[in-house]
PDB file of N, CA and C in Angstrom:
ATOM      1  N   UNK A   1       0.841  -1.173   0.000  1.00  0.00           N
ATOM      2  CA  UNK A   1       0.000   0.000   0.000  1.00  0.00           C
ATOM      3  C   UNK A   1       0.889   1.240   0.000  1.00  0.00           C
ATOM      4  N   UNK A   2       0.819   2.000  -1.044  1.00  0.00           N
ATOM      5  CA  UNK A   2       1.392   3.439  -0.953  1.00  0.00           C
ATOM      6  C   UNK A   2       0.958   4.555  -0.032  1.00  0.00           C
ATOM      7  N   UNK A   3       1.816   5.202   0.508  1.00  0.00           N
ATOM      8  CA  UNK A   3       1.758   6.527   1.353  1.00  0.00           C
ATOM      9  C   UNK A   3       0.541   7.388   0.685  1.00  0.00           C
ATOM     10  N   UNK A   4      -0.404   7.788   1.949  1.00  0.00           N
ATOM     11  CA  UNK A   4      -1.208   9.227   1.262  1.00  0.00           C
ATOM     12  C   UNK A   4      -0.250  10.645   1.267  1.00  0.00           C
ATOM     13  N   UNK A   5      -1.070  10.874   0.116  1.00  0.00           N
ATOM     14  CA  UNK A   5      -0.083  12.392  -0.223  1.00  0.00           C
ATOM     15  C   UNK A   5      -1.186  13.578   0.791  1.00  0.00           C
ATOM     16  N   UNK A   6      -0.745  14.342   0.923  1.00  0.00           N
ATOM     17  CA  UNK A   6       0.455  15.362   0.833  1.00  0.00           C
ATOM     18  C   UNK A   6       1.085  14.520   1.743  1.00  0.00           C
ATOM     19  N   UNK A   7       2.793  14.216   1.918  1.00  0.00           N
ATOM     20  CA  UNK A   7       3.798  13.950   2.778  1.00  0.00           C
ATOM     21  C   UNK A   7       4.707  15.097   2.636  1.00  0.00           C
ATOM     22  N   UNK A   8       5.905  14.675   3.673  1.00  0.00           N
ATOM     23  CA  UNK A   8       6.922  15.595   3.362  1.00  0.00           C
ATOM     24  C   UNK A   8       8.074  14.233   3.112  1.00  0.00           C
ATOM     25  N   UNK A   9       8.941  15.054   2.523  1.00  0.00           N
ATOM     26  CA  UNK A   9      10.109  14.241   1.507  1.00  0.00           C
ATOM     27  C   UNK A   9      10.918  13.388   1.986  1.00  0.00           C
ATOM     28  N   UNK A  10      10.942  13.579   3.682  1.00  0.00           N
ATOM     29  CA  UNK A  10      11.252  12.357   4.335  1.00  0.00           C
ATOM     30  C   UNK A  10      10.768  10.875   4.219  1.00  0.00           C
ATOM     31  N   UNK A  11       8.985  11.151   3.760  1.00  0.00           N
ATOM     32  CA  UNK A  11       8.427  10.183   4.247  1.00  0.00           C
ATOM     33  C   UNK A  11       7.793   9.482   2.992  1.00  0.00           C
ATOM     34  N   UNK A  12       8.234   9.595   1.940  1.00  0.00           N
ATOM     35  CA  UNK A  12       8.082   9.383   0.421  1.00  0.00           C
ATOM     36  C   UNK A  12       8.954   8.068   0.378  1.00  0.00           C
ATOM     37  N   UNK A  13       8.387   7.294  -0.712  1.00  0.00           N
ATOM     38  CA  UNK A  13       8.377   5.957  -0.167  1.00  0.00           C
ATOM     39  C   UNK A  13       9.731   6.097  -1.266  1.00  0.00           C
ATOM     40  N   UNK A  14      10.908   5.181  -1.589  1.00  0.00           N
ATOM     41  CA  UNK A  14      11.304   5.016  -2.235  1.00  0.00           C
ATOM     42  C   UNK A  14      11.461   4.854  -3.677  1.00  0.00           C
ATOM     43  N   UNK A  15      12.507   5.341  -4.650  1.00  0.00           N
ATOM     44  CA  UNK A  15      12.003   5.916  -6.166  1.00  0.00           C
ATOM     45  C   UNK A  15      10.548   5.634  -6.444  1.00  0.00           C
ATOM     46  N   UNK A  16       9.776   6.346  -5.858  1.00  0.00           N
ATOM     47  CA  UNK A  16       8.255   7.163  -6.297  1.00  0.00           C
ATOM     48  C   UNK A  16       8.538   8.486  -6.789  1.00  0.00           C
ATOM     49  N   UNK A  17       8.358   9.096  -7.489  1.00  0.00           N
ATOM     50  CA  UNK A  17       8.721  10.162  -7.934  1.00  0.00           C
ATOM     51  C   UNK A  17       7.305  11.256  -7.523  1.00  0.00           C
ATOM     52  N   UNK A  18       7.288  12.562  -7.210  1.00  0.00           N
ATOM     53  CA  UNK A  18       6.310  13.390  -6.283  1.00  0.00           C
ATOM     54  C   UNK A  18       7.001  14.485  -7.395  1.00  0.00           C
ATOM     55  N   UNK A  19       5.887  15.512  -6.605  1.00  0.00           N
ATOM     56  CA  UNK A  19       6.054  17.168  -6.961  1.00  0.00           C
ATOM     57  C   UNK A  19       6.238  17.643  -5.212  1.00  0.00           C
ATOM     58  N   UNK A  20       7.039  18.464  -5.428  1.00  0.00           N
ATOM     59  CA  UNK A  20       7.064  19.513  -4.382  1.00  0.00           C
ATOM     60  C   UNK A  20       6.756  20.624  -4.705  1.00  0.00           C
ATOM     61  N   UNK A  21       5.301  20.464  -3.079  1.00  0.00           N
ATOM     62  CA  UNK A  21       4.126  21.328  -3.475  1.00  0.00           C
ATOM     63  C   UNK A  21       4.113  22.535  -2.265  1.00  0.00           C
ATOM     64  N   UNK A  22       5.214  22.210  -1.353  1.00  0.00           N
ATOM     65  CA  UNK A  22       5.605  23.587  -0.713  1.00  0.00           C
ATOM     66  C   UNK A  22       7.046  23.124   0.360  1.00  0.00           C
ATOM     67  N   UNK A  23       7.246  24.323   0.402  1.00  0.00           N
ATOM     68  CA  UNK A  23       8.514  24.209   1.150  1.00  0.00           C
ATOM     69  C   UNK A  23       8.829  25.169   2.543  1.00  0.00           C
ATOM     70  N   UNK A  24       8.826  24.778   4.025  1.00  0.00           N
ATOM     71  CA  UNK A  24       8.520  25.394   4.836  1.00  0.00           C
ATOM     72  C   UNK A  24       9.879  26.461   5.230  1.00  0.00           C
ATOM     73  N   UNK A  25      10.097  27.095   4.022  1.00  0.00           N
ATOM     74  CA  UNK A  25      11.462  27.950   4.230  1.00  0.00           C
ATOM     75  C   UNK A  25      11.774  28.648   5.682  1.00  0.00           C
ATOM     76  N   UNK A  26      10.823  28.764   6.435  1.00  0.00           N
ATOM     77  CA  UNK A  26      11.043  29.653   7.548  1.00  0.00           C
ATOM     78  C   UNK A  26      11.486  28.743   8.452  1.00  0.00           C
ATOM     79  N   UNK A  27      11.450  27.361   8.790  1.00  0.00           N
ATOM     80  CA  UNK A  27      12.063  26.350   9.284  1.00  0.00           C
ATOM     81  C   UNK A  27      13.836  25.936   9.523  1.00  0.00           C
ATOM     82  N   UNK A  28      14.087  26.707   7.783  1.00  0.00           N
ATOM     83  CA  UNK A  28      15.563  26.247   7.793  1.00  0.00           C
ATOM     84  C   UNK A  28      16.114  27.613   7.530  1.00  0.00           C
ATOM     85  N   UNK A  29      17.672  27.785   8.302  1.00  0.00           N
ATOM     86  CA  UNK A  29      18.070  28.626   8.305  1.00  0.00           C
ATOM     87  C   UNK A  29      18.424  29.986   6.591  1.00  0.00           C
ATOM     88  N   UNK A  30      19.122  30.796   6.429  1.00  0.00           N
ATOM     89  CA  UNK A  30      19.542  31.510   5.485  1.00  0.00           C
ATOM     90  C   UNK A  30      20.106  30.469   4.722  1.00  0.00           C
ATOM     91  N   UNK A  31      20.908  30.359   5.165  1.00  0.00           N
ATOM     92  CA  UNK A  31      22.038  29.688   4.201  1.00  0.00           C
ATOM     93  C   UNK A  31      21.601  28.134   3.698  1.00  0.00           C
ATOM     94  N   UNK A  32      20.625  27.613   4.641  1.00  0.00           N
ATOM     95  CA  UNK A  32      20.155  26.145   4.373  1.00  0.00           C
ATOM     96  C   UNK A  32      19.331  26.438   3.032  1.00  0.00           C
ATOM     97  N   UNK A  33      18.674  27.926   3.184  1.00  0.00           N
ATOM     98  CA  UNK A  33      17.327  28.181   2.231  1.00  0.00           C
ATOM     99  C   UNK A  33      17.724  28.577   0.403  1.00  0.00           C
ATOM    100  N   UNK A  34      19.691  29.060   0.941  1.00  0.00           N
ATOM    101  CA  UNK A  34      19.745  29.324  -0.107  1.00  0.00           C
ATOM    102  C   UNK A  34      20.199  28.366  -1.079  1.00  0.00           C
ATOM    103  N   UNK A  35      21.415  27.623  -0.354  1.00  0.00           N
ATOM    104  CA  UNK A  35      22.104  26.332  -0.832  1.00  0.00           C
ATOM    105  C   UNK A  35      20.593  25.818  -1.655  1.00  0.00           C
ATOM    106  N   UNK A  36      19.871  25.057  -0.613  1.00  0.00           N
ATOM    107  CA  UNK A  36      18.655  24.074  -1.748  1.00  0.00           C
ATOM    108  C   UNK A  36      18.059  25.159  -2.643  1.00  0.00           C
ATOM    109  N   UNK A  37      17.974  25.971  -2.372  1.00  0.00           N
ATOM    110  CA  UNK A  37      17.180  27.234  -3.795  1.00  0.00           C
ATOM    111  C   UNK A  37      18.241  27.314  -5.353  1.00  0.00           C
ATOM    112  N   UNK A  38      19.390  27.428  -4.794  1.00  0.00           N
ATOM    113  CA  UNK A  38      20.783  27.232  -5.719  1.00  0.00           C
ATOM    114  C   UNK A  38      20.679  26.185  -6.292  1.00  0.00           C
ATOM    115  N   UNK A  39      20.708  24.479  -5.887  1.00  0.00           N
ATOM    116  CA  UNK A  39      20.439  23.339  -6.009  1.00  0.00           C
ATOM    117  C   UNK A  39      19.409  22.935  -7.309  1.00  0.00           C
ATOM    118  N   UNK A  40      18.552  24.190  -7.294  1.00  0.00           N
ATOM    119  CA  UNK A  40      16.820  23.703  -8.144  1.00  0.00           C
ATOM    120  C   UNK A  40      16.024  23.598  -7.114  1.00  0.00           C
ATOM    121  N   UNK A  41      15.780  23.391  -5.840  1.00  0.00           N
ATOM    122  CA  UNK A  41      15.224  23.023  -4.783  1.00  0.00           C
ATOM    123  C   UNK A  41      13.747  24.265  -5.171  1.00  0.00           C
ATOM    124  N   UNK A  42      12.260  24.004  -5.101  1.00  0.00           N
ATOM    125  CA  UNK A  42      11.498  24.722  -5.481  1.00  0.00           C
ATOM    126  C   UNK A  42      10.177  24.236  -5.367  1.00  0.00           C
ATOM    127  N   UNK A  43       9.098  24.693  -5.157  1.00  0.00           N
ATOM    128  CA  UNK A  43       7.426  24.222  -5.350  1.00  0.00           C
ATOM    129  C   UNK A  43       7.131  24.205  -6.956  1.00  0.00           C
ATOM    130  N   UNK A  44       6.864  22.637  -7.215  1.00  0.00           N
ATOM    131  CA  UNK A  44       6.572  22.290  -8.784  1.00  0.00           C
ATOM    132  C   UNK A  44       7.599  21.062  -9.363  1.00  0.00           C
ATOM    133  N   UNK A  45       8.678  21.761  -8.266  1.00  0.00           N
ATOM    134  CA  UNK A  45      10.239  20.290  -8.964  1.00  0.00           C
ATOM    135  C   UNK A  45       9.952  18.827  -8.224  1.00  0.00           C
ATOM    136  N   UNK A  46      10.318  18.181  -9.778  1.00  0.00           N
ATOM    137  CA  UNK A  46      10.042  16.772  -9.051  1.00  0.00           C
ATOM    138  C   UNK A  46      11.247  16.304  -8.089  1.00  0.00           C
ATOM    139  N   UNK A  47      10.690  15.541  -7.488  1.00  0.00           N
ATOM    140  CA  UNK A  47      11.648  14.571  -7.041  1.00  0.00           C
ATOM    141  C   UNK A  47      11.282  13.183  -6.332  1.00  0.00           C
ATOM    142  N   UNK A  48      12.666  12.375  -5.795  1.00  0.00           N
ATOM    143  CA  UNK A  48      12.112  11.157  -5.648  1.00  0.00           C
ATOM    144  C   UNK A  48      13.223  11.157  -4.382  1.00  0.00           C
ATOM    145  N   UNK A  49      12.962  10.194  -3.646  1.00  0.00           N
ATOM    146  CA  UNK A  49      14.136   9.602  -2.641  1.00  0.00           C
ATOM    147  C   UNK A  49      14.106   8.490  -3.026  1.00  0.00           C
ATOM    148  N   UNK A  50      15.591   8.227  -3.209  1.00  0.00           N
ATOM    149  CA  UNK A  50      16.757   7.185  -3.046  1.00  0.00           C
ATOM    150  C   UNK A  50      16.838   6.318  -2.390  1.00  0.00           C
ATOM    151  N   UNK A  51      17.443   6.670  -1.497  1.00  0.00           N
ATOM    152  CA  UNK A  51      17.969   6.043  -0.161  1.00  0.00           C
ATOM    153  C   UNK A  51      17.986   6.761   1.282  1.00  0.00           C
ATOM    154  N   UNK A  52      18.317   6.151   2.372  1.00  0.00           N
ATOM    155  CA  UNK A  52      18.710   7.170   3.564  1.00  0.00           C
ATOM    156  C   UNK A  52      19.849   6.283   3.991  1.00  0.00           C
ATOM    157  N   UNK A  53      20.597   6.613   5.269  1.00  0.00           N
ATOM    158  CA  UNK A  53      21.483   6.568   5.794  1.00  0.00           C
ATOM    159  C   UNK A  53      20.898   5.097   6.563  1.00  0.00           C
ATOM    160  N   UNK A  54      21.998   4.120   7.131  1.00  0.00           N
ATOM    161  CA  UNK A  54      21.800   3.414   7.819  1.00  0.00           C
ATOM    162  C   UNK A  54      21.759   3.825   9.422  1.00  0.00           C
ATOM    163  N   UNK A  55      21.769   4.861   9.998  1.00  0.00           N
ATOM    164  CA  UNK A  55      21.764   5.043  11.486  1.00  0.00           C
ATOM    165  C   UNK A  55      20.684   6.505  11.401  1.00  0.00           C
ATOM    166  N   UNK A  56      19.646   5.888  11.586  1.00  0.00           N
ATOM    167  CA  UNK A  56      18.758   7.323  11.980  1.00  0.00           C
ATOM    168  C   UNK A  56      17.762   7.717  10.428  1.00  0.00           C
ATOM    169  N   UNK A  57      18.414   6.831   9.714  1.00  0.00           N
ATOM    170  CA  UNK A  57      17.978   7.251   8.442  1.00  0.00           C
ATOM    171  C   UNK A  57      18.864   8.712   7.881  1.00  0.00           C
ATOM    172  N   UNK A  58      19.682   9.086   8.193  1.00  0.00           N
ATOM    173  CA  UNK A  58      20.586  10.591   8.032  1.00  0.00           C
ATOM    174  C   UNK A  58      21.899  10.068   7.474  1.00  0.00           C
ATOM    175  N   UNK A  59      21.999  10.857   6.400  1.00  0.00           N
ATOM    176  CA  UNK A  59      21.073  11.749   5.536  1.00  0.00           C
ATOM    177  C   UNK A  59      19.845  10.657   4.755  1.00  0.00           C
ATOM    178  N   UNK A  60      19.812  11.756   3.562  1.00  0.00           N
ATOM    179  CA  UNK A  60      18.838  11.651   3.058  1.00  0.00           C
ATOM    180  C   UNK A  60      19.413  11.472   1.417  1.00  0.00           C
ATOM    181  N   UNK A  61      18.914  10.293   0.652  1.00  0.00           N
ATOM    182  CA  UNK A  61      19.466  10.776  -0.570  1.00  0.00           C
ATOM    183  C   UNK A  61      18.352  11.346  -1.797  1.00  0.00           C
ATOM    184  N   UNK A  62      17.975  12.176  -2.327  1.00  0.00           N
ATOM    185  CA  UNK A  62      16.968  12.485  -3.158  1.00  0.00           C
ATOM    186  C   UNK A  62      17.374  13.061  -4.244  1.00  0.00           C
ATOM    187  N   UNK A  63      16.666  13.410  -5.525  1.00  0.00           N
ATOM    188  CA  UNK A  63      17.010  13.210  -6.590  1.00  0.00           C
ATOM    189  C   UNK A  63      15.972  14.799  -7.144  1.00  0.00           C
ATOM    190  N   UNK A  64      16.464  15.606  -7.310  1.00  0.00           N
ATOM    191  CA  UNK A  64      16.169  17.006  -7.229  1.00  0.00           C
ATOM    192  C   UNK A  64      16.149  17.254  -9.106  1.00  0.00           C
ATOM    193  N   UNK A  65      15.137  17.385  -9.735  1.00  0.00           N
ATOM    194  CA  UNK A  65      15.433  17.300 -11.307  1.00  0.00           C
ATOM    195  C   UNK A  65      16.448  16.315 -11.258  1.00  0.00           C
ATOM    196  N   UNK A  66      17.300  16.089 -12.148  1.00  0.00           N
ATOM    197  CA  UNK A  66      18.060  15.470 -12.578  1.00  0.00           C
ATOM    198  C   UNK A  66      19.420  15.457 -11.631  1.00  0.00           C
ATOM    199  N   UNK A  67      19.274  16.152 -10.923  1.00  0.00           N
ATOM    200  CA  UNK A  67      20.432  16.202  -9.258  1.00  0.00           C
ATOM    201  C   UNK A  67      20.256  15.041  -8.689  1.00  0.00           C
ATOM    202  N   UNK A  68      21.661  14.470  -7.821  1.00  0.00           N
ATOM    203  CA  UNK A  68      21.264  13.888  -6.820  1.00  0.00           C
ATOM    204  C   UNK A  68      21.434  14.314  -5.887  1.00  0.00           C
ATOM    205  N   UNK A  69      21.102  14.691  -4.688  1.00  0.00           N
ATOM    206  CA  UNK A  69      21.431  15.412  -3.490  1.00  0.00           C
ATOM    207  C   UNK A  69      21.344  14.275  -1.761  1.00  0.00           C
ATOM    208  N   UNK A  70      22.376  14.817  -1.599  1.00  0.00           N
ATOM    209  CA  UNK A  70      22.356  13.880   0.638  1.00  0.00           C
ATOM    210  C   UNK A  70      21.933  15.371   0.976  1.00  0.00           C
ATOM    211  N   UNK A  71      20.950  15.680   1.709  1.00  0.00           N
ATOM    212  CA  UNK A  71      20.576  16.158   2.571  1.00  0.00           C
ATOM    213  C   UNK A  71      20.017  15.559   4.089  1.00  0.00           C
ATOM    214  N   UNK A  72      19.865  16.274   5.018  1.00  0.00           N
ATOM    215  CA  UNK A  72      19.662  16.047   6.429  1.00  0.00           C
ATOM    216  C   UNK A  72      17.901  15.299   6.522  1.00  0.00           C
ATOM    217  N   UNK A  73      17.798  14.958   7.101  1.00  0.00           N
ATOM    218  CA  UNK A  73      16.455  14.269   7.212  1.00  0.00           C
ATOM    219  C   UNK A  73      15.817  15.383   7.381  1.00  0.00           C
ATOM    220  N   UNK A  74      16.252  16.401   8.737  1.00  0.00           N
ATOM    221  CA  UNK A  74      15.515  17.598   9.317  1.00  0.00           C
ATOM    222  C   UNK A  74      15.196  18.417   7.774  1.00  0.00           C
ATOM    223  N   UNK A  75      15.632  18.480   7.265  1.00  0.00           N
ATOM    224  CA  UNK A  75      15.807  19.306   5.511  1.00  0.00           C
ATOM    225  C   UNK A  75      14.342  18.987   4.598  1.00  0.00           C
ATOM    226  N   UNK A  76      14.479  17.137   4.693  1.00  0.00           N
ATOM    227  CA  UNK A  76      13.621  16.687   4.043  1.00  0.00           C
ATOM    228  C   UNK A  76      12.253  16.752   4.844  1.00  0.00           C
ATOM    229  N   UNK A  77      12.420  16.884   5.724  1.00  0.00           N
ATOM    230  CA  UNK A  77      11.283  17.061   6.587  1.00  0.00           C
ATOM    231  C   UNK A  77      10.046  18.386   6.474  1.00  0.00           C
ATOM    232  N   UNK A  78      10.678  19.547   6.350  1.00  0.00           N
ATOM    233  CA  UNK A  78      10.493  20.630   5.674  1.00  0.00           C
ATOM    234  C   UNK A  78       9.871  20.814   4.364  1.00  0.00           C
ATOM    235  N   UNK A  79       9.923  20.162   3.464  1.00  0.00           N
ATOM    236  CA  UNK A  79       9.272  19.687   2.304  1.00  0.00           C
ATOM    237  C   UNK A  79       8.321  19.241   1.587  1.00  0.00           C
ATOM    238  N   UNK A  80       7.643  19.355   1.451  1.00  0.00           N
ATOM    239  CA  UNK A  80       5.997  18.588   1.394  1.00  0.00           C
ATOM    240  C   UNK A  80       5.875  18.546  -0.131  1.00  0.00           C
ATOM    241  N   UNK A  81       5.623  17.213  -0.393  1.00  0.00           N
ATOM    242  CA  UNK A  81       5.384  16.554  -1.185  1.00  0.00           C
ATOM    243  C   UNK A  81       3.902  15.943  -1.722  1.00  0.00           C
ATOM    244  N   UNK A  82       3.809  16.375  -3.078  1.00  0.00           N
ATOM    245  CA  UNK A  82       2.303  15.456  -3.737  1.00  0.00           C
ATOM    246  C   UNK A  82       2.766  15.067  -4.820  1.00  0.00           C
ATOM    247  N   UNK A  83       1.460  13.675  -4.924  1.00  0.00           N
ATOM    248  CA  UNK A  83       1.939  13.126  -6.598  1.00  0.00           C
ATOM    249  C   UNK A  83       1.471  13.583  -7.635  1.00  0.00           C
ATOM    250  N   UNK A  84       2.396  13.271  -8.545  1.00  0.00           N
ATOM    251  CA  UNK A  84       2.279  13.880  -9.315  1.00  0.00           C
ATOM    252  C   UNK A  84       3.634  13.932 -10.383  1.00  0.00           C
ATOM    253  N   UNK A  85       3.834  14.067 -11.330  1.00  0.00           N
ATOM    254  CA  UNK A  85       4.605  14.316 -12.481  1.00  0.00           C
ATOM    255  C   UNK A  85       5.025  15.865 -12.753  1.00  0.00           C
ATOM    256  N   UNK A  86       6.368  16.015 -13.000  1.00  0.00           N
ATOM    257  CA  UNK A  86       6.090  17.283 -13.543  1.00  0.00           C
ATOM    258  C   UNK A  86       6.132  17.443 -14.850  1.00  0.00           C
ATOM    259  N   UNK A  87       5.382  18.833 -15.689  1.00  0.00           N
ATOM    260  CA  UNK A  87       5.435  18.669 -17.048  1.00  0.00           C
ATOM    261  C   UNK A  87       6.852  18.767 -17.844  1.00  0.00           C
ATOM    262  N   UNK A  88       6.723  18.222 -18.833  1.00  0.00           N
ATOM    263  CA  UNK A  88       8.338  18.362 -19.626  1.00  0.00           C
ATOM    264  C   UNK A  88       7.597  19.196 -20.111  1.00  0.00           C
TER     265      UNK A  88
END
């Protein structure tokens, strides 16, 4: 049985691919907000998770457009996710 959407990007089941449909910027610091904004990080970009870490699940591995990115769980957490495709 698949996860109900809306989630956040932590909790996205493995290569399922989602839209990110908001992002709780006020959560993560300046520099956290800008790095993932730099990245492609955005409301509309797909993405999928990978993998996580074996202790804690940390990091996080997810797949940002065509990026792959380790971010912090706390990061992915912040993130909220629906399904969905994005358009080419």
């Amino acid at each position: 049985m698949s996860a109900p959407f809306p989630l956040s990007l932590d909790q996205l089941p493995r290569r399922r691919p989602a839209i990110v449909a908001s992002v709780d910027w006020a959560s993560l610091s300046l520099p956290e907000r800008r790095r993932l904004r730099n990245l492609g990080l955005d409301e509309g970009v797909e993405v999928e998770a990978l993998h996580a870490g074996p202790i804690g699940g940390d990091p996080v591995a997810v797949r940002i457009g065509k990026l792959t990115l380790a971010m912090r769980r706390a990061h992915a957490r912040a993130i909220i996710v629906a399904e969905g495709e994005a358009a080419v």
